[in-house]
PDB file of N, CA and C in Angstrom:
ATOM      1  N   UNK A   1     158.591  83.480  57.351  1.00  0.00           N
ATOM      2  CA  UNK A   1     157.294  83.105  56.856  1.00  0.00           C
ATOM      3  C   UNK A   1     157.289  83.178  55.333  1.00  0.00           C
ATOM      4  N   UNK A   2     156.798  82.178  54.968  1.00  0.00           N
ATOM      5  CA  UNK A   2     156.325  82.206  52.795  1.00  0.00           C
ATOM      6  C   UNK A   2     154.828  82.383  53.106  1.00  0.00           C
ATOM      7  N   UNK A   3     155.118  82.569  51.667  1.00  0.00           N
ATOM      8  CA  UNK A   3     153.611  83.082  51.313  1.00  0.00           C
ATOM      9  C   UNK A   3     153.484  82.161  50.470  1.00  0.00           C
ATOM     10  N   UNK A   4     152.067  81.344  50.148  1.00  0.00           N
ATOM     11  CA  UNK A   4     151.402  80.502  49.178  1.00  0.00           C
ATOM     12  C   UNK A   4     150.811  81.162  48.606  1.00  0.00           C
ATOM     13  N   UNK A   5     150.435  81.546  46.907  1.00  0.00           N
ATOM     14  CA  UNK A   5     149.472  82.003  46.762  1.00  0.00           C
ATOM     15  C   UNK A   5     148.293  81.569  46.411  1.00  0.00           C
ATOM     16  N   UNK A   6     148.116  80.015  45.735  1.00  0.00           N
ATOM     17  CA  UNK A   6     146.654  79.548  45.974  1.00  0.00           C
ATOM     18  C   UNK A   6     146.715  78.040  46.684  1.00  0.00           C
ATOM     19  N   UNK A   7     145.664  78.003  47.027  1.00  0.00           N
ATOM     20  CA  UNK A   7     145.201  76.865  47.968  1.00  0.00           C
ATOM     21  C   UNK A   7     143.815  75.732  47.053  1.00  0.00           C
ATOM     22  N   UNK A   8     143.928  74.706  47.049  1.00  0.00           N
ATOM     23  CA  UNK A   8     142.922  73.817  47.042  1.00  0.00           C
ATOM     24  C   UNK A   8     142.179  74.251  47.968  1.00  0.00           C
ATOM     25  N   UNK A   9     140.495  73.955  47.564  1.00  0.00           N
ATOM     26  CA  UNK A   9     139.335  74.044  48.297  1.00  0.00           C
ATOM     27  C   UNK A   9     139.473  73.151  49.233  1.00  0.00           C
ATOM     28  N   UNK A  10     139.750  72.449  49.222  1.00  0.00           N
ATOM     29  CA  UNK A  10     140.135  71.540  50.392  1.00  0.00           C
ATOM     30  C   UNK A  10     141.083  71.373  51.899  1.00  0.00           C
ATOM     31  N   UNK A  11     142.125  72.182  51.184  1.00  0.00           N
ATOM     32  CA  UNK A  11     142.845  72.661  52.037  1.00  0.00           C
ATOM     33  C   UNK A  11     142.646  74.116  52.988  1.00  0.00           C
ATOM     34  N   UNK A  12     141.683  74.962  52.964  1.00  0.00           N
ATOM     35  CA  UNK A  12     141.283  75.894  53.115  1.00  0.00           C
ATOM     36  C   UNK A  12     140.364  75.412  54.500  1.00  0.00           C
ATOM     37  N   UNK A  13     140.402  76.207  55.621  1.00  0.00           N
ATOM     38  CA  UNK A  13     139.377  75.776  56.974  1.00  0.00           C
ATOM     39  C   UNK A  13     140.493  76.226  58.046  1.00  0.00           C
ATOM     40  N   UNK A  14     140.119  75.667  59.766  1.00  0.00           N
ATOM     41  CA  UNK A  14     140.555  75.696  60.492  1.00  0.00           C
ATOM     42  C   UNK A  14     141.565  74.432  60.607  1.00  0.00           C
ATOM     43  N   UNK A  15     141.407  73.806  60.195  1.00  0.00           N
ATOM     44  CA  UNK A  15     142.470  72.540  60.532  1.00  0.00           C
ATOM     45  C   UNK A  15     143.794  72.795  60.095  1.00  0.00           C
ATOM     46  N   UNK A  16     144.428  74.237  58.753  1.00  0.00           N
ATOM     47  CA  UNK A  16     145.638  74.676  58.116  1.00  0.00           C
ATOM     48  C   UNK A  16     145.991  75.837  59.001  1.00  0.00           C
ATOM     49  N   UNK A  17     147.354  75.690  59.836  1.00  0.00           N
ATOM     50  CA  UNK A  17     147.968  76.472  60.400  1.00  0.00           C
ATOM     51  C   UNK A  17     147.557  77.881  59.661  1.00  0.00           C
ATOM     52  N   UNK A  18     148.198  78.050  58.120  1.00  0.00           N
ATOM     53  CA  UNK A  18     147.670  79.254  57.131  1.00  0.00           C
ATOM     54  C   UNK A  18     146.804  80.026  57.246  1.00  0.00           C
ATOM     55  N   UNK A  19     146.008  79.566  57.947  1.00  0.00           N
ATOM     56  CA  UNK A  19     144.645  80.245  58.560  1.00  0.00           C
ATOM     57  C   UNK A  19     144.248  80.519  59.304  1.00  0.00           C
ATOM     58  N   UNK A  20     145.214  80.823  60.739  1.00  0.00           N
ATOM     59  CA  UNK A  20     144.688  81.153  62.580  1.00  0.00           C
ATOM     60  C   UNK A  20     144.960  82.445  62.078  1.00  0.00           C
ATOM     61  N   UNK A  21     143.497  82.623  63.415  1.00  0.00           N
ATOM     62  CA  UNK A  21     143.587  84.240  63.444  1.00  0.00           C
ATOM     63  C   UNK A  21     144.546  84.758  63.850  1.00  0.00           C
ATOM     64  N   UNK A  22     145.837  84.115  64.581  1.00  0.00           N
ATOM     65  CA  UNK A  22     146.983  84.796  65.324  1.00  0.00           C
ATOM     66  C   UNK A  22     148.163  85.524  63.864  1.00  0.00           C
ATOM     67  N   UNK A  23     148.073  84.545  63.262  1.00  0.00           N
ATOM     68  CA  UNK A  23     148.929  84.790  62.067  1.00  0.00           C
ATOM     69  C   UNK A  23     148.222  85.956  61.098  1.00  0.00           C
ATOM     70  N   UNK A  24     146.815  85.953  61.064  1.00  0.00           N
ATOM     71  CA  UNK A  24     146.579  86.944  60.235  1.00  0.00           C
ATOM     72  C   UNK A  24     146.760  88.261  60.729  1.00  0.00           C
ATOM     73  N   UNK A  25     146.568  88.176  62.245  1.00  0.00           N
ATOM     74  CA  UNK A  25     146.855  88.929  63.269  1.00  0.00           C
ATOM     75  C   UNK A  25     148.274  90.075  63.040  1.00  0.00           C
ATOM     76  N   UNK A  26     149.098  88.804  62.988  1.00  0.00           N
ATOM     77  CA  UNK A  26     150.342  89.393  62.906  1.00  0.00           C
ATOM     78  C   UNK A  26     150.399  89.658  61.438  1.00  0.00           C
ATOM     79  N   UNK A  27     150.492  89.284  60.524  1.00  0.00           N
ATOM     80  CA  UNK A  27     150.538  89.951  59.094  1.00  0.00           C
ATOM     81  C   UNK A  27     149.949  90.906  58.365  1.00  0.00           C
ATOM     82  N   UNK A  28     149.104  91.395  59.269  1.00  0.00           N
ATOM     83  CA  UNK A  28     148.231  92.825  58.523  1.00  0.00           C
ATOM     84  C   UNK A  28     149.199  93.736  58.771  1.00  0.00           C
ATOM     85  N   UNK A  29     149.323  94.211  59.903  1.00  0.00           N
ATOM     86  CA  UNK A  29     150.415  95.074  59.522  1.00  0.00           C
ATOM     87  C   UNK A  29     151.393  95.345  58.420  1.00  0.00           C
ATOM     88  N   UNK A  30     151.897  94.172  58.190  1.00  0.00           N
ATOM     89  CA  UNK A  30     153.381  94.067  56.542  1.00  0.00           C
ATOM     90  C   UNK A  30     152.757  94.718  55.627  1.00  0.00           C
ATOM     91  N   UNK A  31     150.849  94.293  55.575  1.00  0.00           N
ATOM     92  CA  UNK A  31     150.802  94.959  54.211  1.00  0.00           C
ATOM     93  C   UNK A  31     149.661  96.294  54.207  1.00  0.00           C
ATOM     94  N   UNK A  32     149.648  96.935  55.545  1.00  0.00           N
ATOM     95  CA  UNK A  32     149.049  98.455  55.226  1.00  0.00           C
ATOM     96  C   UNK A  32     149.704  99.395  54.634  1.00  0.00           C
ATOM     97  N   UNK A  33     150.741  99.644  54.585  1.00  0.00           N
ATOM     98  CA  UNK A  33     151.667 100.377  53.935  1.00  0.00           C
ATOM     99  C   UNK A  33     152.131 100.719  52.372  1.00  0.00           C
ATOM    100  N   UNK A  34     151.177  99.648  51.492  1.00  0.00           N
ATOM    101  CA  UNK A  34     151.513  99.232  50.035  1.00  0.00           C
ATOM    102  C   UNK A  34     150.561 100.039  49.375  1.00  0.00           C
ATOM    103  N   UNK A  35     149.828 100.879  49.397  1.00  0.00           N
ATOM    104  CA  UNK A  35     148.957 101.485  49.637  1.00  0.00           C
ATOM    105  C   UNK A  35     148.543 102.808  48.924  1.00  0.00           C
ATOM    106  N   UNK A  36     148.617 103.398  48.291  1.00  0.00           N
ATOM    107  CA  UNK A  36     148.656 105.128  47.749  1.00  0.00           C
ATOM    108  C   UNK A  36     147.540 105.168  47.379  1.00  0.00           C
ATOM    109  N   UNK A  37     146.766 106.604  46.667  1.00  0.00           N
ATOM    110  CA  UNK A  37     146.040 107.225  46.633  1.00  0.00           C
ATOM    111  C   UNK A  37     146.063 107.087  44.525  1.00  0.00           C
ATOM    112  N   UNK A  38     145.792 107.026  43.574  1.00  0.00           N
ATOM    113  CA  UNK A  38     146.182 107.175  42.093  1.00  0.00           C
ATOM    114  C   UNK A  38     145.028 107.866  41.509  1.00  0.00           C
ATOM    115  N   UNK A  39     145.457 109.231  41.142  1.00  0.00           N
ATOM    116  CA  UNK A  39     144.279 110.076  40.648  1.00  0.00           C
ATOM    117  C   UNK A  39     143.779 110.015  39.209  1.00  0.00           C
ATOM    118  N   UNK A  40     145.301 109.896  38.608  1.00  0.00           N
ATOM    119  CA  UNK A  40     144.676 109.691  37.229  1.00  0.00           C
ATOM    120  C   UNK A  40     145.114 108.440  36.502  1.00  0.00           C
ATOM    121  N   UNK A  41     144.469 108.046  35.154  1.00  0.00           N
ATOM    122  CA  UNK A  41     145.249 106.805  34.768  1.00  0.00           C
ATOM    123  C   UNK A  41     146.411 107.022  34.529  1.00  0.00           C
ATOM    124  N   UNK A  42     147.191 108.205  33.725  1.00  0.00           N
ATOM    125  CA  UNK A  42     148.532 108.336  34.052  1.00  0.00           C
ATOM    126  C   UNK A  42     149.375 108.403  34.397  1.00  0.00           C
ATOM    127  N   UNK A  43     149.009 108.517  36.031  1.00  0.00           N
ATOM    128  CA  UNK A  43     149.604 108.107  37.165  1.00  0.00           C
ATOM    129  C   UNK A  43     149.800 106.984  37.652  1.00  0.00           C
ATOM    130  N   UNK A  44     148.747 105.848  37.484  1.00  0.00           N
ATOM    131  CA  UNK A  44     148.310 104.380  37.490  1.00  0.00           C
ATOM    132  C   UNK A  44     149.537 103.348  36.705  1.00  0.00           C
ATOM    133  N   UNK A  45     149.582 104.270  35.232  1.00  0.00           N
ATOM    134  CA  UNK A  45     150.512 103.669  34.562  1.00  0.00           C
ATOM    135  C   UNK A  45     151.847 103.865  34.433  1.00  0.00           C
ATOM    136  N   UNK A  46     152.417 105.097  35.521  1.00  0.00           N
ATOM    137  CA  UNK A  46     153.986 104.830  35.733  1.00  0.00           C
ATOM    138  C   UNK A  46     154.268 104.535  36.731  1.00  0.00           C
ATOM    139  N   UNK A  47     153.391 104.267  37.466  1.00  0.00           N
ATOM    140  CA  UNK A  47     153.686 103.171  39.252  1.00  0.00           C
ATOM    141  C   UNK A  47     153.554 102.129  38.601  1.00  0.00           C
ATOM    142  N   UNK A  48     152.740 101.741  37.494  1.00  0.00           N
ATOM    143  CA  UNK A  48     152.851  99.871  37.450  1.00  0.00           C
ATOM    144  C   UNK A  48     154.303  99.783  36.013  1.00  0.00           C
TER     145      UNK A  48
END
């Protein structure tokens, strides 16, 4: 699977595979995990 990252307004609806609920279905999972907790900004700024 690729990832697109933007779409025309047009292209956006039910008629683009990109968009069944089965697929979003299956892809939440990949990205719960990316995820942490960042308490301070100094912390913020040596993860990025």
């Amino acid at each position: 699977m690729s990832t697109k990252a933007n779409f025309k307004r047009e292209e956006i609806g039910a008629h683009n595979p990109m968009f069944t609920q089965t697929r979003a279905i299956i892809e939440a999972p990949f990205y719960g995990n990316n995820v942490i907790k960042v308490s301070t900004l100094r912390e913020a700024y040596e993860l990025a």
